[in-house]
C-alpha atoms as a PDB file:
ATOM      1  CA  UNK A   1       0.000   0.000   0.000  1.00  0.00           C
ATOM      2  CA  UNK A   2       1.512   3.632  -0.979  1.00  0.00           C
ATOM      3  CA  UNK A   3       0.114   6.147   1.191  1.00  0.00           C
ATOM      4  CA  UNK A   4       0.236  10.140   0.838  1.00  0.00           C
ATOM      5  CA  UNK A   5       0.896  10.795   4.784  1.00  0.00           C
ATOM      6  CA  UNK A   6      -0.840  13.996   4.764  1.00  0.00           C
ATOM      7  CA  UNK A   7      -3.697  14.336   7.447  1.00  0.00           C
ATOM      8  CA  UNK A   8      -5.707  17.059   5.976  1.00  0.00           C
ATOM      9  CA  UNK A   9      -5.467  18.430   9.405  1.00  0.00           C
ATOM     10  CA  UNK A  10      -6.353  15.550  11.132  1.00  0.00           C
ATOM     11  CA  UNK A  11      -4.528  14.492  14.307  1.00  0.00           C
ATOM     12  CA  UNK A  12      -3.045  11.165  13.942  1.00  0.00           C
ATOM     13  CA  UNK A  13      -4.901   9.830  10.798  1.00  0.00           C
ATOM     14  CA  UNK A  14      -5.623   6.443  10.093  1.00  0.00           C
ATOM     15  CA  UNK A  15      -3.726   5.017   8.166  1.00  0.00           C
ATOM     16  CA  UNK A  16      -5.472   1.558   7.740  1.00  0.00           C
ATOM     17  CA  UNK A  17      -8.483  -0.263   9.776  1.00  0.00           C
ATOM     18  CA  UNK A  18     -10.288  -3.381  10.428  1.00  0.00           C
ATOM     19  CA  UNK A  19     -12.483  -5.050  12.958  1.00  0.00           C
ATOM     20  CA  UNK A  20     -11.667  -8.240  13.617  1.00  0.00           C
ATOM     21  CA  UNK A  21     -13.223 -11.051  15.901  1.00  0.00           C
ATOM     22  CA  UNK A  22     -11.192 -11.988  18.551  1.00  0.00           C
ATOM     23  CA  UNK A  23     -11.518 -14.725  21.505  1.00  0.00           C
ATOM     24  CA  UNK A  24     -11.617 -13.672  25.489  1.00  0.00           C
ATOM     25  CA  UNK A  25      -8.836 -13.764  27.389  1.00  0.00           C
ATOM     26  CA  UNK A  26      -6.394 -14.387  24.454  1.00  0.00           C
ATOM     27  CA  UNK A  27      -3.033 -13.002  23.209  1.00  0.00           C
ATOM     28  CA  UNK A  28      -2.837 -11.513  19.906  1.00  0.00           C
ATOM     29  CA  UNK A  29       0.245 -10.396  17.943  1.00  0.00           C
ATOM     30  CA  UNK A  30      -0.085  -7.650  15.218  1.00  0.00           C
ATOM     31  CA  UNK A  31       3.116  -6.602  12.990  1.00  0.00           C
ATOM     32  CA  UNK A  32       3.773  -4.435   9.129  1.00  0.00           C
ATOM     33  CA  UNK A  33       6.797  -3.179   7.620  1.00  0.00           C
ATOM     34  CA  UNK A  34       7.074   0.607   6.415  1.00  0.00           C
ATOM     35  CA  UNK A  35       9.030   2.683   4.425  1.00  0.00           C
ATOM     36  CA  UNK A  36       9.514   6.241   3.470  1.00  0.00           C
ATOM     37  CA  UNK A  37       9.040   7.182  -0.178  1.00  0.00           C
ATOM     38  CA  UNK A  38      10.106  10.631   0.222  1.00  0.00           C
ATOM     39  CA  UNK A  39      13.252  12.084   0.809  1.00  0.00           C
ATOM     40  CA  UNK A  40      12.190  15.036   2.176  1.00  0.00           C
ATOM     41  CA  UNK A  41      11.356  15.355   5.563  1.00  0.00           C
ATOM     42  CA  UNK A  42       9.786  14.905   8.166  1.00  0.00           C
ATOM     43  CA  UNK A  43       9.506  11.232   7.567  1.00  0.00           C
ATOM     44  CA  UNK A  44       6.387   9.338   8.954  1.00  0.00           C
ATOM     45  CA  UNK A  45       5.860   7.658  12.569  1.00  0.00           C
ATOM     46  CA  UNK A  46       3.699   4.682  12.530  1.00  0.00           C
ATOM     47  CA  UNK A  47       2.272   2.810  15.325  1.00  0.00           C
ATOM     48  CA  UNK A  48      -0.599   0.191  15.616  1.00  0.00           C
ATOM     49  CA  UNK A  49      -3.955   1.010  17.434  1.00  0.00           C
ATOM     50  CA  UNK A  50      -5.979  -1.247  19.361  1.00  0.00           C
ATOM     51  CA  UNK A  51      -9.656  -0.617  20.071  1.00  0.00           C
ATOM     52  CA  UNK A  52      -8.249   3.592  20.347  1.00  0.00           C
ATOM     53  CA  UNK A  53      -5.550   2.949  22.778  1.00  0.00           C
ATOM     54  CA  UNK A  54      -1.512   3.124  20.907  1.00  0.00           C
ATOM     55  CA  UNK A  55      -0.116  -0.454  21.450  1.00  0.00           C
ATOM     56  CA  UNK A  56       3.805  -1.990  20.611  1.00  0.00           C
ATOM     57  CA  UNK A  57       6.473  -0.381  18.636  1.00  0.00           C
ATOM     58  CA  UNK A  58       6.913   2.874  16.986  1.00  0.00           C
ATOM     59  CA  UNK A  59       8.348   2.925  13.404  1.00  0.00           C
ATOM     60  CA  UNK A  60      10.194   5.984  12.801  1.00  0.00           C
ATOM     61  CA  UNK A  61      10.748   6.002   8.724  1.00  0.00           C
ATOM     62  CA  UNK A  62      13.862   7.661   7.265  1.00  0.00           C
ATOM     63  CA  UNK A  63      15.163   9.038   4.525  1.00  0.00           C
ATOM     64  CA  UNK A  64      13.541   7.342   0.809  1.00  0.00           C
ATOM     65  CA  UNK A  65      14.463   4.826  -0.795  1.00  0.00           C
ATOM     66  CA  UNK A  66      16.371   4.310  -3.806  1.00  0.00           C
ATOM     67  CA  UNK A  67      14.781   2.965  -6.311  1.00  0.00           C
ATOM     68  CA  UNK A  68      17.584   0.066  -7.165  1.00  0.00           C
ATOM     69  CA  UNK A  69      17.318  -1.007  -4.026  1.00  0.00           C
ATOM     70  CA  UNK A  70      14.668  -2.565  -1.373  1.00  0.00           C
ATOM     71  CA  UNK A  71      16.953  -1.515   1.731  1.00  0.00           C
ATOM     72  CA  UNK A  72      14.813   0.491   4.037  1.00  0.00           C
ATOM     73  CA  UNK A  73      11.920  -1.488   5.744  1.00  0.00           C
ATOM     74  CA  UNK A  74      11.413  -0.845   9.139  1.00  0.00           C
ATOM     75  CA  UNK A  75       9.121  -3.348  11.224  1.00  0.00           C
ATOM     76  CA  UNK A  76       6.595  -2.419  14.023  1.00  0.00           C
ATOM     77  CA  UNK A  77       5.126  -4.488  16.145  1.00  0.00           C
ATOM     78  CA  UNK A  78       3.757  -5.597  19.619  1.00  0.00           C
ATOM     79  CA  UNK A  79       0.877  -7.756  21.098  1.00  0.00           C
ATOM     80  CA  UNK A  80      -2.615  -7.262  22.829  1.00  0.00           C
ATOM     81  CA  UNK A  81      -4.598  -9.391  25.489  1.00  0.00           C
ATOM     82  CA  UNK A  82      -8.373  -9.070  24.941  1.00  0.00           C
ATOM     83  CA  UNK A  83     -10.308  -9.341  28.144  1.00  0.00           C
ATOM     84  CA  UNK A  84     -12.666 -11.784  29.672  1.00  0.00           C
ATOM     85  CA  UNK A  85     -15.698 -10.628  27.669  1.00  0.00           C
ATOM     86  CA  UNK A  86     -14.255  -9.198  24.797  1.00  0.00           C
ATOM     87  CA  UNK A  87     -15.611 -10.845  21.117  1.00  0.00           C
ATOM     88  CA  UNK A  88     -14.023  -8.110  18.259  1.00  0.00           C
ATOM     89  CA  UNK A  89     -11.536  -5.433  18.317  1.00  0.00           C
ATOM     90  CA  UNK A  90     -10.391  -2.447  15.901  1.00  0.00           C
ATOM     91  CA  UNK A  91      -6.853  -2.595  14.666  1.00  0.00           C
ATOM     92  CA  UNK A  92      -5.626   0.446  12.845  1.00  0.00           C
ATOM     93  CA  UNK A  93      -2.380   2.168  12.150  1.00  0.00           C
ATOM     94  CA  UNK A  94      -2.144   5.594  12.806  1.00  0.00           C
ATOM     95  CA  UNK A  95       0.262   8.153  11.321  1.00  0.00           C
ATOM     96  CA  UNK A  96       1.531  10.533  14.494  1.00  0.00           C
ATOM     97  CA  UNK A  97       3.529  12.804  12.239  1.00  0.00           C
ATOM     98  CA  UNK A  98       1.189  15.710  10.993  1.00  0.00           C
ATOM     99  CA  UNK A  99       3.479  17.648   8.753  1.00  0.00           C
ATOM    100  CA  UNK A 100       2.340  18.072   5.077  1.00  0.00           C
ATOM    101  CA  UNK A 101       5.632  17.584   3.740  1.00  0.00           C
ATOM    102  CA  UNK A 102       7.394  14.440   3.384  1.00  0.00           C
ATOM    103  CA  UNK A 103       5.413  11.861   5.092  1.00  0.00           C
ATOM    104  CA  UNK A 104       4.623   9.561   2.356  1.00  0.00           C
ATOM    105  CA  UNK A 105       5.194   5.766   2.779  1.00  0.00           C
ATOM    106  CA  UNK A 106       5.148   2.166   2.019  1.00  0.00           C
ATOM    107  CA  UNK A 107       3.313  -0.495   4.332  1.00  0.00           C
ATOM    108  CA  UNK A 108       3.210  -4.520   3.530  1.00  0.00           C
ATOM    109  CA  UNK A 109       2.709  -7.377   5.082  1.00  0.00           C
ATOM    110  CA  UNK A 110       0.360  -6.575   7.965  1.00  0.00           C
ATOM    111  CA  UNK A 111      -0.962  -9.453   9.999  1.00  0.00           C
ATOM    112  CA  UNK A 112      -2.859 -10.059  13.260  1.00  0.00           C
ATOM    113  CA  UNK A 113      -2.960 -13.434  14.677  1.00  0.00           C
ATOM    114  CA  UNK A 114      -3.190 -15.185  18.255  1.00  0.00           C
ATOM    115  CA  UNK A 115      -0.538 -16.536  20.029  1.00  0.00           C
ATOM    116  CA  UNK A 116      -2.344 -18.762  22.005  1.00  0.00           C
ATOM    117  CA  UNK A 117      -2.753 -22.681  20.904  1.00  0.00           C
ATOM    118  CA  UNK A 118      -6.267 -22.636  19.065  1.00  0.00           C
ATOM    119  CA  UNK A 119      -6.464 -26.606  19.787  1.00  0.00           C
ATOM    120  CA  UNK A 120      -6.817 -28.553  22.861  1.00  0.00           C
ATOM    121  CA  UNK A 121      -6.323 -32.291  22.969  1.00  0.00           C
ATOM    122  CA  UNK A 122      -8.276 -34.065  26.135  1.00  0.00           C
ATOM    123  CA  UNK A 123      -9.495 -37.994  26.296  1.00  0.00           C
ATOM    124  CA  UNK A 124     -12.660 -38.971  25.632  1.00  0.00           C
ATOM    125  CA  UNK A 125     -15.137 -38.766  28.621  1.00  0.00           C
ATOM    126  CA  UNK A 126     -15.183 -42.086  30.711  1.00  0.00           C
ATOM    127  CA  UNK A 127     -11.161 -43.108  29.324  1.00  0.00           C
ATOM    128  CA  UNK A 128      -8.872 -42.943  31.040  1.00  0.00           C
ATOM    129  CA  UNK A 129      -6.262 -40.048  30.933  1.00  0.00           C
ATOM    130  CA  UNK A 130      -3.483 -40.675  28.353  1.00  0.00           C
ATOM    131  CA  UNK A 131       0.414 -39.013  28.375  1.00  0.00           C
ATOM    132  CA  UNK A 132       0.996 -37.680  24.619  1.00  0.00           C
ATOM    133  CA  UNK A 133       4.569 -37.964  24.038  1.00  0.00           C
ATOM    134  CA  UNK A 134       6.792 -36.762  20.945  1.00  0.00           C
ATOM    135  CA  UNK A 135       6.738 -39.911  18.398  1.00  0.00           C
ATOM    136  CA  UNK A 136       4.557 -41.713  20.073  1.00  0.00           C
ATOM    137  CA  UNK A 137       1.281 -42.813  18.337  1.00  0.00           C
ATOM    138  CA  UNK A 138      -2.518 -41.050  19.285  1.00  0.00           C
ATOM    139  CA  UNK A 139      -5.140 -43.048  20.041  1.00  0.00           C
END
């Protein structure tokens, strides 16, 4: 995504947003890599929003790029525990710097995904307990 960083006088604009369904009580990842297509400063600050509240890493961009080259990416990142009762949640990234110059950038590869295991194994009511061991078989 190539994004003109300008906020049209908006404080902190977003950037990019979606609402996602999440499970209580769960740990959640979220990461993208930016890059500044301008060399003029000032060069854009992005940082990850969760449900309106600034969560994880800042990534302050620097000078552009050059166009025979792909150096530049910077990552951001960080996690976020819902809460006991809490089904969906707003992700965005938000652009803190305001300036109308400069301030135009790259972003690719944003995910959001849970950290937690998303399978539990258990025996079968009335069995009896079993030990699951690496290389061993499943019954």
């Amino acid at each position: 995504m190539i994004v003109n960083g300008f906020p049209n006088g908006t404080p902190q604009p977003i950037v990019w947003q979606e609402t996602v369904n999440v499970l209580p009580n769960t740990t959640y990842y979220f990461s993208a890599w930016a890059m500044s297509l301008n060399s003029a400063g000032p060069f854009a600050s992005l940082r990850f929003n969760v449900n309106g509240t600034q969560t994880g890493l800042t990534a302050t961009l620097g000078s552009g790029v050059n166009n025979n080259s792909n150096n530049g990416w910077v990552r951001f990142y960080g996690t976020w525990t819902s809460g006991p009762t809490t089904t969906s949640a707003v992700i965005s990234i938000v652009d803190l710097q305001t300036a109308p110059g400069g301030n135009d950038f790259g972003l690719d590869d944003i995910s959001f995904a849970t950290l937690s295991t998303f399978i539990n194994l258990e025996s079968a009511p009335g069995t009896d307990a079993q030990t699951i061991c690496k290389n061993a078989p499943l019954t």
